[in-house]
PDB file of N, CA and C in Angstrom:
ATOM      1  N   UNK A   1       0.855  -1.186   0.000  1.00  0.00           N
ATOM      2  CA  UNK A   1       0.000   0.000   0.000  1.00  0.00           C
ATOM      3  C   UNK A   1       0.893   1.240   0.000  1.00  0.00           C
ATOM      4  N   UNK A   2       0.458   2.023  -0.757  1.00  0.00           N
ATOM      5  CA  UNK A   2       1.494   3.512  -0.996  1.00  0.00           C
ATOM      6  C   UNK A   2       1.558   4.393   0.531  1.00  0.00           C
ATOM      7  N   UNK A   3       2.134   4.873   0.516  1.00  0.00           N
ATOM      8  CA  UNK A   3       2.310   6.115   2.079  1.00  0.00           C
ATOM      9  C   UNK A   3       1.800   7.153   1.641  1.00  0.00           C
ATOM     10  N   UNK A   4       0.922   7.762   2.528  1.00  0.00           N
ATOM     11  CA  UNK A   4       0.046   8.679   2.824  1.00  0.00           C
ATOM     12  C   UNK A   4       0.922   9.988   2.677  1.00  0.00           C
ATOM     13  N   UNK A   5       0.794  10.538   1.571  1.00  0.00           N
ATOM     14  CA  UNK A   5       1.723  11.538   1.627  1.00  0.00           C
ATOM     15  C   UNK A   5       0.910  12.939   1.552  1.00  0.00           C
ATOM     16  N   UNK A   6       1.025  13.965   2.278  1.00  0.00           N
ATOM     17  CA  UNK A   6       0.475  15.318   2.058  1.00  0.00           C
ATOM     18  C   UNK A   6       1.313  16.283   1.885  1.00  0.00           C
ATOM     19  N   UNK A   7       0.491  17.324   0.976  1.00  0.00           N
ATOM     20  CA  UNK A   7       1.114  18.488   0.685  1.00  0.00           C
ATOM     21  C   UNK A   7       1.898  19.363   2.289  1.00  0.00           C
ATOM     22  N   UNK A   8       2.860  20.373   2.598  1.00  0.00           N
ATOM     23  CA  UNK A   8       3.413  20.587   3.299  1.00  0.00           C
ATOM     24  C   UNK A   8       3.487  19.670   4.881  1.00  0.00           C
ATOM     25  N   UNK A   9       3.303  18.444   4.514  1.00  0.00           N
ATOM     26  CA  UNK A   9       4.158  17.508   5.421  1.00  0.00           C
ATOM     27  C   UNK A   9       5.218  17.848   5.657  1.00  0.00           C
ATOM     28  N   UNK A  10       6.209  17.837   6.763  1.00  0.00           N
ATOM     29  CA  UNK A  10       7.982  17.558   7.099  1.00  0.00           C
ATOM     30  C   UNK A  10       7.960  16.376   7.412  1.00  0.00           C
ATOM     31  N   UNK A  11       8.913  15.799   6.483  1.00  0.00           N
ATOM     32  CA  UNK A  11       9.807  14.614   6.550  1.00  0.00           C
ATOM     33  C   UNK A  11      11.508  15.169   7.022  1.00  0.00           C
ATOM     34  N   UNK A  12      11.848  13.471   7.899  1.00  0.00           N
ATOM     35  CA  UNK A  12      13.209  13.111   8.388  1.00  0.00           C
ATOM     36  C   UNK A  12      13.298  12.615   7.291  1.00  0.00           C
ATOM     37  N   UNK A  13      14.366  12.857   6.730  1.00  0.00           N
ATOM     38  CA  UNK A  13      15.013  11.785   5.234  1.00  0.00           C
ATOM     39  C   UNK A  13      16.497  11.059   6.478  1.00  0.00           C
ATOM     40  N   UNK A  14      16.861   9.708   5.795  1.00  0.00           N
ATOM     41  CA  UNK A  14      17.451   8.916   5.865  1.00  0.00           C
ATOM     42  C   UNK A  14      19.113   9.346   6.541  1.00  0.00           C
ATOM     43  N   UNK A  15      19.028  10.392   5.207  1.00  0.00           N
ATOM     44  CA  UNK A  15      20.771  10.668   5.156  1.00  0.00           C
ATOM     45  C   UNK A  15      20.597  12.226   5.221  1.00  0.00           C
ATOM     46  N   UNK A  16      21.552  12.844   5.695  1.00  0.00           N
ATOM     47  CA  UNK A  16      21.608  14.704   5.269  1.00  0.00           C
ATOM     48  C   UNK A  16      21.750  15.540   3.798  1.00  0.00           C
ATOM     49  N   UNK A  17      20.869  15.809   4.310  1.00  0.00           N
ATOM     50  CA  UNK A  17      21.348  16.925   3.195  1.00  0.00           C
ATOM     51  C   UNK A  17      23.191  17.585   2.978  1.00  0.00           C
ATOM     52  N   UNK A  18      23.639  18.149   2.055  1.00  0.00           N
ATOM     53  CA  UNK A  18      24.774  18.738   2.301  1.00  0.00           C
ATOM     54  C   UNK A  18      25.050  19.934   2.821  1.00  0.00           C
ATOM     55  N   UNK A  19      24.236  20.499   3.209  1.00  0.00           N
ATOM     56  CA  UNK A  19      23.746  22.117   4.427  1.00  0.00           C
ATOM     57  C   UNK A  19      23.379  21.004   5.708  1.00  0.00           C
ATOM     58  N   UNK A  20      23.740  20.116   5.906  1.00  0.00           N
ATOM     59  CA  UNK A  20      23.292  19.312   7.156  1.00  0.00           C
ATOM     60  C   UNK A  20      22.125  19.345   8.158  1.00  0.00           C
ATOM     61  N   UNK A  21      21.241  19.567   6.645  1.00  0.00           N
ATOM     62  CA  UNK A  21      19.921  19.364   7.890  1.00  0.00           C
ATOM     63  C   UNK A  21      19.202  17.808   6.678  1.00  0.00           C
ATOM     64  N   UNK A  22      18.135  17.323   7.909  1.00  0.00           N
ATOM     65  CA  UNK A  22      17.651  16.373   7.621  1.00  0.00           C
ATOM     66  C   UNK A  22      16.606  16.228   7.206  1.00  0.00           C
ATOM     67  N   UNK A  23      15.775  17.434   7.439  1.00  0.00           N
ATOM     68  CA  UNK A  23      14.409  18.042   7.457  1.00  0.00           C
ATOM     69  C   UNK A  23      13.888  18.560   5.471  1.00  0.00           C
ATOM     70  N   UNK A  24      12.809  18.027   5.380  1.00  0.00           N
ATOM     71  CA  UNK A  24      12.265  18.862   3.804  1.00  0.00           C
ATOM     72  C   UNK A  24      10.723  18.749   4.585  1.00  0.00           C
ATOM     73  N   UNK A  25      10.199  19.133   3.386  1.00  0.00           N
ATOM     74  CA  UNK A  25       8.509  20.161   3.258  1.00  0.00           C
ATOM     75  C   UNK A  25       8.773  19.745   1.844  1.00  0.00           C
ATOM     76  N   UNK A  26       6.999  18.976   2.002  1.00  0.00           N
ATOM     77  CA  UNK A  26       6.976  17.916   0.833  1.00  0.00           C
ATOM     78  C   UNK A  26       5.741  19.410  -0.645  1.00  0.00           C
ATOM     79  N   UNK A  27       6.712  19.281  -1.133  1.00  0.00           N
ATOM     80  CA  UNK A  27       6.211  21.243  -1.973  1.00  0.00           C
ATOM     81  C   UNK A  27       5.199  20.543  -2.774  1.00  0.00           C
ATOM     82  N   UNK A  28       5.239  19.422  -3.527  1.00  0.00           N
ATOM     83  CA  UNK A  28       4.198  18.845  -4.701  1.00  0.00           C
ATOM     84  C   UNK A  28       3.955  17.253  -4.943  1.00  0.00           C
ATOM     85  N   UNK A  29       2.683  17.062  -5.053  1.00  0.00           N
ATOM     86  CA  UNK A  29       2.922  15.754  -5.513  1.00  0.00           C
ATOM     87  C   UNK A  29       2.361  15.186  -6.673  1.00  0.00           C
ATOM     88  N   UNK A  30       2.628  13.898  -6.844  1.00  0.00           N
ATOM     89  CA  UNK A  30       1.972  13.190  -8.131  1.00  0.00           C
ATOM     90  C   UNK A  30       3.130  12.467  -8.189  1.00  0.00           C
ATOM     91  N   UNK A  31       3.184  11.716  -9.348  1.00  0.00           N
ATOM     92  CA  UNK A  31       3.985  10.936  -9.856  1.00  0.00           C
ATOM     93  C   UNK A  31       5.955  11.267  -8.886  1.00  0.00           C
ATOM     94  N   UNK A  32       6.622  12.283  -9.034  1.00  0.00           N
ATOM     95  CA  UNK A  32       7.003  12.926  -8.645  1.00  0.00           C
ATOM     96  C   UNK A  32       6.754  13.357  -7.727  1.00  0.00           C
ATOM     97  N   UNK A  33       7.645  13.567  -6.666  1.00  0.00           N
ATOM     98  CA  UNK A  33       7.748  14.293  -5.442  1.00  0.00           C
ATOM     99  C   UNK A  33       8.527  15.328  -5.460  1.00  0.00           C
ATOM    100  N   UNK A  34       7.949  16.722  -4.896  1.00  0.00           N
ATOM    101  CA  UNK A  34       8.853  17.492  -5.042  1.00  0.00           C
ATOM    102  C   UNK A  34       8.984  18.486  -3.551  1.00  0.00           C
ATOM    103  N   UNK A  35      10.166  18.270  -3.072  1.00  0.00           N
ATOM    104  CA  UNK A  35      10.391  18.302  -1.712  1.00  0.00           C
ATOM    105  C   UNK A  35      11.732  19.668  -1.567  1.00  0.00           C
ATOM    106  N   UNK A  36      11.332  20.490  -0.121  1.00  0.00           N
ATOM    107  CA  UNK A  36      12.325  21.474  -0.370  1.00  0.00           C
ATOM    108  C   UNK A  36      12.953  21.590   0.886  1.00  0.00           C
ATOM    109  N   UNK A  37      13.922  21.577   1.106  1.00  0.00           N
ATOM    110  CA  UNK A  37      15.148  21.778   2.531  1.00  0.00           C
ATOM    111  C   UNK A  37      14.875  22.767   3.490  1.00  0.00           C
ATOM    112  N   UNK A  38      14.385  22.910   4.820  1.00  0.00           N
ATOM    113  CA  UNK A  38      13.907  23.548   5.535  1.00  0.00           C
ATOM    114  C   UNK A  38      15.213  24.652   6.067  1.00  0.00           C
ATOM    115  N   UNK A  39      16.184  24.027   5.929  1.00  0.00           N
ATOM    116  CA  UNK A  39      17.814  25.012   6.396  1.00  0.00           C
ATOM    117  C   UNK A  39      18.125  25.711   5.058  1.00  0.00           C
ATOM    118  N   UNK A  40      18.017  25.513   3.750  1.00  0.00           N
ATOM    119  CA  UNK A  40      18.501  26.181   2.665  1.00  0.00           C
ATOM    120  C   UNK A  40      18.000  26.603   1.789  1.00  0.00           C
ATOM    121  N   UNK A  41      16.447  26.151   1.715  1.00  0.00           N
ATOM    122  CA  UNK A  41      15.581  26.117   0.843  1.00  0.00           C
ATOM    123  C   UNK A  41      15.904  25.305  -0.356  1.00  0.00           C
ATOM    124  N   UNK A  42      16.597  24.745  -0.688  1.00  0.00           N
ATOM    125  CA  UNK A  42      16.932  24.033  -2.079  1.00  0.00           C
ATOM    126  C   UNK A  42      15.779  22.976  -2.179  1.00  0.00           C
ATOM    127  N   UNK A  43      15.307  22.926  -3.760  1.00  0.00           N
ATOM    128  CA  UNK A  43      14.174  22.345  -3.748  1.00  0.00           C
ATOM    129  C   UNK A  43      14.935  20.699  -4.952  1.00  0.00           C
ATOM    130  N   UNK A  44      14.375  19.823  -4.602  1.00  0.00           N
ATOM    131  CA  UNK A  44      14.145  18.388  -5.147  1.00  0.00           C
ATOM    132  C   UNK A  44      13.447  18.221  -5.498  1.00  0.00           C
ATOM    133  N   UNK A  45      13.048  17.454  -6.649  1.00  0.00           N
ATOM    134  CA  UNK A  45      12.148  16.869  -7.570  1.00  0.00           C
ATOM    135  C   UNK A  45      12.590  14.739  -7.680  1.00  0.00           C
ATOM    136  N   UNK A  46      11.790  13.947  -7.612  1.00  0.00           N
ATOM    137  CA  UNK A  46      12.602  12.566  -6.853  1.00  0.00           C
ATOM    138  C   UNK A  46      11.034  11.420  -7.191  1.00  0.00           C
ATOM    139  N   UNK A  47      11.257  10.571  -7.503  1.00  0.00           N
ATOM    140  CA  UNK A  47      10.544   9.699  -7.565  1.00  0.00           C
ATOM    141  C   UNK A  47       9.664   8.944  -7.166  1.00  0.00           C
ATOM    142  N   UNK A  48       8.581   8.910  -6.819  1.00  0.00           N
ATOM    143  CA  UNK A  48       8.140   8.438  -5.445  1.00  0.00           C
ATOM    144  C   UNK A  48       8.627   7.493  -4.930  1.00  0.00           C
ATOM    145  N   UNK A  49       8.801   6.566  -5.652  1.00  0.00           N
ATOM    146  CA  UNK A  49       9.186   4.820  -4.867  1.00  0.00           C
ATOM    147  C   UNK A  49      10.566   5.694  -4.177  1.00  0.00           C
ATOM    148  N   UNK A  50      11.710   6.402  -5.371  1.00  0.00           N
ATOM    149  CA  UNK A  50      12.599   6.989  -3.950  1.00  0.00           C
ATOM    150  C   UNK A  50      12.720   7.860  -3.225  1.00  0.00           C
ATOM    151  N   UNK A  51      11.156   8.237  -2.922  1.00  0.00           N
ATOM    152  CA  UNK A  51      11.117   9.221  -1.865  1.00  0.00           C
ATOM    153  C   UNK A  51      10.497   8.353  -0.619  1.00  0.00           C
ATOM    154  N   UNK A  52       9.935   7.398  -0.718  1.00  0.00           N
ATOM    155  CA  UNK A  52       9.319   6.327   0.085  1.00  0.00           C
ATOM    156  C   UNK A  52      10.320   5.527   0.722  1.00  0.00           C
ATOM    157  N   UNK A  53      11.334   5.101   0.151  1.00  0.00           N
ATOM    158  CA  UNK A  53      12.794   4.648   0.351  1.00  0.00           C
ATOM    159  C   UNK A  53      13.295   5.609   1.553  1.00  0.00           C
ATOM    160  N   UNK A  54      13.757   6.678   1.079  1.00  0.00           N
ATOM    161  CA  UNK A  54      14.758   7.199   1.784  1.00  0.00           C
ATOM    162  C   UNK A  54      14.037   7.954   2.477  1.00  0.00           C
ATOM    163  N   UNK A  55      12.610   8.142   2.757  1.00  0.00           N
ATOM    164  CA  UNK A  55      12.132   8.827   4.138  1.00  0.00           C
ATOM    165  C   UNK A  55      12.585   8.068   5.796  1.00  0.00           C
ATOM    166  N   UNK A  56      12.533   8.668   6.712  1.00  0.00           N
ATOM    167  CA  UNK A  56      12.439   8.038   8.076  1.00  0.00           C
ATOM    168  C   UNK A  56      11.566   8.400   8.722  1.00  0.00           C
ATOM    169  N   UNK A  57      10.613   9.343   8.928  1.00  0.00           N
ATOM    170  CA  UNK A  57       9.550   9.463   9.596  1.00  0.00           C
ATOM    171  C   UNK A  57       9.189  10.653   8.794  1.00  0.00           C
ATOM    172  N   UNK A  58       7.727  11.414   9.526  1.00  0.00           N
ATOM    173  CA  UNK A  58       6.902  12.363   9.453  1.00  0.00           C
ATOM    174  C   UNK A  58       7.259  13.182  10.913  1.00  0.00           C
ATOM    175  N   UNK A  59       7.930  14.333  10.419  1.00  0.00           N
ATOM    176  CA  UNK A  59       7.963  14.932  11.971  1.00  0.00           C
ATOM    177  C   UNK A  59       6.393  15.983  12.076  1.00  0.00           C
ATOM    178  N   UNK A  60       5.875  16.165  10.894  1.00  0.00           N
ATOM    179  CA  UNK A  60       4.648  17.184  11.363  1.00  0.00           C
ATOM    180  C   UNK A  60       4.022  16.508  10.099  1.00  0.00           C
ATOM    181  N   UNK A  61       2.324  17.068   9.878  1.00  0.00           N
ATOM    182  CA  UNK A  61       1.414  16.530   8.754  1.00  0.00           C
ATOM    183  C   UNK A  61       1.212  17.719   8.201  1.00  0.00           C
ATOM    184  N   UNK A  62       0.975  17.653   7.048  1.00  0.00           N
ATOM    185  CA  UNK A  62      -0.396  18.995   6.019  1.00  0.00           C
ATOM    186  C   UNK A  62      -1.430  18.754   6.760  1.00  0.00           C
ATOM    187  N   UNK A  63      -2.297  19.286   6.218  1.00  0.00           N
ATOM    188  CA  UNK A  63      -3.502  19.486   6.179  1.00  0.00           C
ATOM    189  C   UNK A  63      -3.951  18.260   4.828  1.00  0.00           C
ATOM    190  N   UNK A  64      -5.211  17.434   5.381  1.00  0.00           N
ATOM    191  CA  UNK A  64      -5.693  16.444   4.903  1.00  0.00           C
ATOM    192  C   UNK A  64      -6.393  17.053   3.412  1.00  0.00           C
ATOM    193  N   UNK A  65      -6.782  16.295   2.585  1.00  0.00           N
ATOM    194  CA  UNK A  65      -7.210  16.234   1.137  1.00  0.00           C
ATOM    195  C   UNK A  65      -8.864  17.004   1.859  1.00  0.00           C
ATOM    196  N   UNK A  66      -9.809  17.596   1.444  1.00  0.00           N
ATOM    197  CA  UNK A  66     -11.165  17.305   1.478  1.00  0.00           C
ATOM    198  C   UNK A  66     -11.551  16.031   1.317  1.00  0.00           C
ATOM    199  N   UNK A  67     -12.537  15.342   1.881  1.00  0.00           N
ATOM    200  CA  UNK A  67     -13.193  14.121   1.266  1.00  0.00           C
ATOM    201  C   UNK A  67     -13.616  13.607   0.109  1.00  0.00           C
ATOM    202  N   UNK A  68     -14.827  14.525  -0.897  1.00  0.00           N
ATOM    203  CA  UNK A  68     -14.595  14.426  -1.945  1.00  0.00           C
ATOM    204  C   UNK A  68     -13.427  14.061  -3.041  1.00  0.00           C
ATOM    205  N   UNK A  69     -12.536  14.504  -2.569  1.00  0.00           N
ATOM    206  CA  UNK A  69     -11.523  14.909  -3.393  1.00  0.00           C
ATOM    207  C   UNK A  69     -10.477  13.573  -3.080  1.00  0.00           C
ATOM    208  N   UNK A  70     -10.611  13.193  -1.877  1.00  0.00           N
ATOM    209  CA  UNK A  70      -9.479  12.000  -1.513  1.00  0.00           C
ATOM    210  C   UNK A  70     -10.460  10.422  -2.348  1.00  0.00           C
ATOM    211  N   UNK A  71     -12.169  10.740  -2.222  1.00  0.00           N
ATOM    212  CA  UNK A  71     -12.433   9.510  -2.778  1.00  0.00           C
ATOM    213  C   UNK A  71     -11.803   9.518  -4.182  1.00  0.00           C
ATOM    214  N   UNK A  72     -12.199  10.497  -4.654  1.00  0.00           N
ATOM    215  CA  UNK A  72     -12.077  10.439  -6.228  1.00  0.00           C
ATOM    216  C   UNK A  72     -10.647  10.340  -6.571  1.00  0.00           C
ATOM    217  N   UNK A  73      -9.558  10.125  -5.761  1.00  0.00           N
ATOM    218  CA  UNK A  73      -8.203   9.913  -6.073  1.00  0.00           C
ATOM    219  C   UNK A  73      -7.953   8.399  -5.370  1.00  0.00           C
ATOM    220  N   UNK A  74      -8.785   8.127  -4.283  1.00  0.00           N
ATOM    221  CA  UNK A  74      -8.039   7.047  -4.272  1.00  0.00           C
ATOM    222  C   UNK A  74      -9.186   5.696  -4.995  1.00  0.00           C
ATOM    223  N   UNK A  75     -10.293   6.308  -5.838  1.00  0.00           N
ATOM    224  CA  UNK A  75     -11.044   5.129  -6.428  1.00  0.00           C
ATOM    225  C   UNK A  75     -10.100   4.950  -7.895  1.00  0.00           C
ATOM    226  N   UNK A  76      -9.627   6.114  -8.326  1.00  0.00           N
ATOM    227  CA  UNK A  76      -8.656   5.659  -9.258  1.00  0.00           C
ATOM    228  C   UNK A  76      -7.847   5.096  -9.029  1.00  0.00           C
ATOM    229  N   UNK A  77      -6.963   4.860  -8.725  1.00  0.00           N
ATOM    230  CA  UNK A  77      -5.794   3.877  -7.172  1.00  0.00           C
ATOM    231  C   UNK A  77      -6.265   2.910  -7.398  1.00  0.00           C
ATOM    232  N   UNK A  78      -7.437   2.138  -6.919  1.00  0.00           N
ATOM    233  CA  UNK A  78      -7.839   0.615  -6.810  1.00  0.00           C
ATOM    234  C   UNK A  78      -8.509   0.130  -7.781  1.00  0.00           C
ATOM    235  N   UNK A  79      -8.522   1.283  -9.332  1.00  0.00           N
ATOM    236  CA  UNK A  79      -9.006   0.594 -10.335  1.00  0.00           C
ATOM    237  C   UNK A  79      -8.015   0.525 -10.936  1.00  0.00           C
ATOM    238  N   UNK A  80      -7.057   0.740 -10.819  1.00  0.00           N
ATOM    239  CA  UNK A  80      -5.522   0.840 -11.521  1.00  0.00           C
ATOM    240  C   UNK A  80      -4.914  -0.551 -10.820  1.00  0.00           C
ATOM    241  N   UNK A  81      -5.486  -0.529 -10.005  1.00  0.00           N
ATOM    242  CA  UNK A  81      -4.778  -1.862  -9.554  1.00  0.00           C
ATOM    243  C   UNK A  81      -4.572  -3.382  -9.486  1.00  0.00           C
TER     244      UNK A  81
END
């Protein structure tokens, strides 16, 4: 099952960044993840399967989808599947 990912979530990633922080703010999603460094701002663009990989936790959440809006994304999800 995929990980629950929301718009301005903070994620712990795995390894550091090279400004040595560990911390991103998840900026976009879809296919692509696009995630930006909370110490430097530098922004990433990354794959999901390897953004799912190299996460280690959720230190804070977004704000949830509306309802509407989460059925109709995740009924596509389980017809794709």
């Amino acid at each position: 099952m995929p990980l629950e990912i929301r718009l301005n979530d903070v994620v712990r990633m795995r390894k550091a960044h090279p400004c040595g922080s560990y911390e991103w703010r998840v900026v976009r999603l879809g296919a692509d993840i696009g995630i930006r460094c909370l110490k430097c701002n530098h922004r990433v663009l990354m794959e999901r399967r390897q953004f799912e990989k190299r996460i280690k936790t959720f230190v804070s959440r977004g704000e949830p989808l509306d309802p509407a809006m989460e059925r109709l994304l995740f009924r596509e999800e389980e017809k794709e599947a």
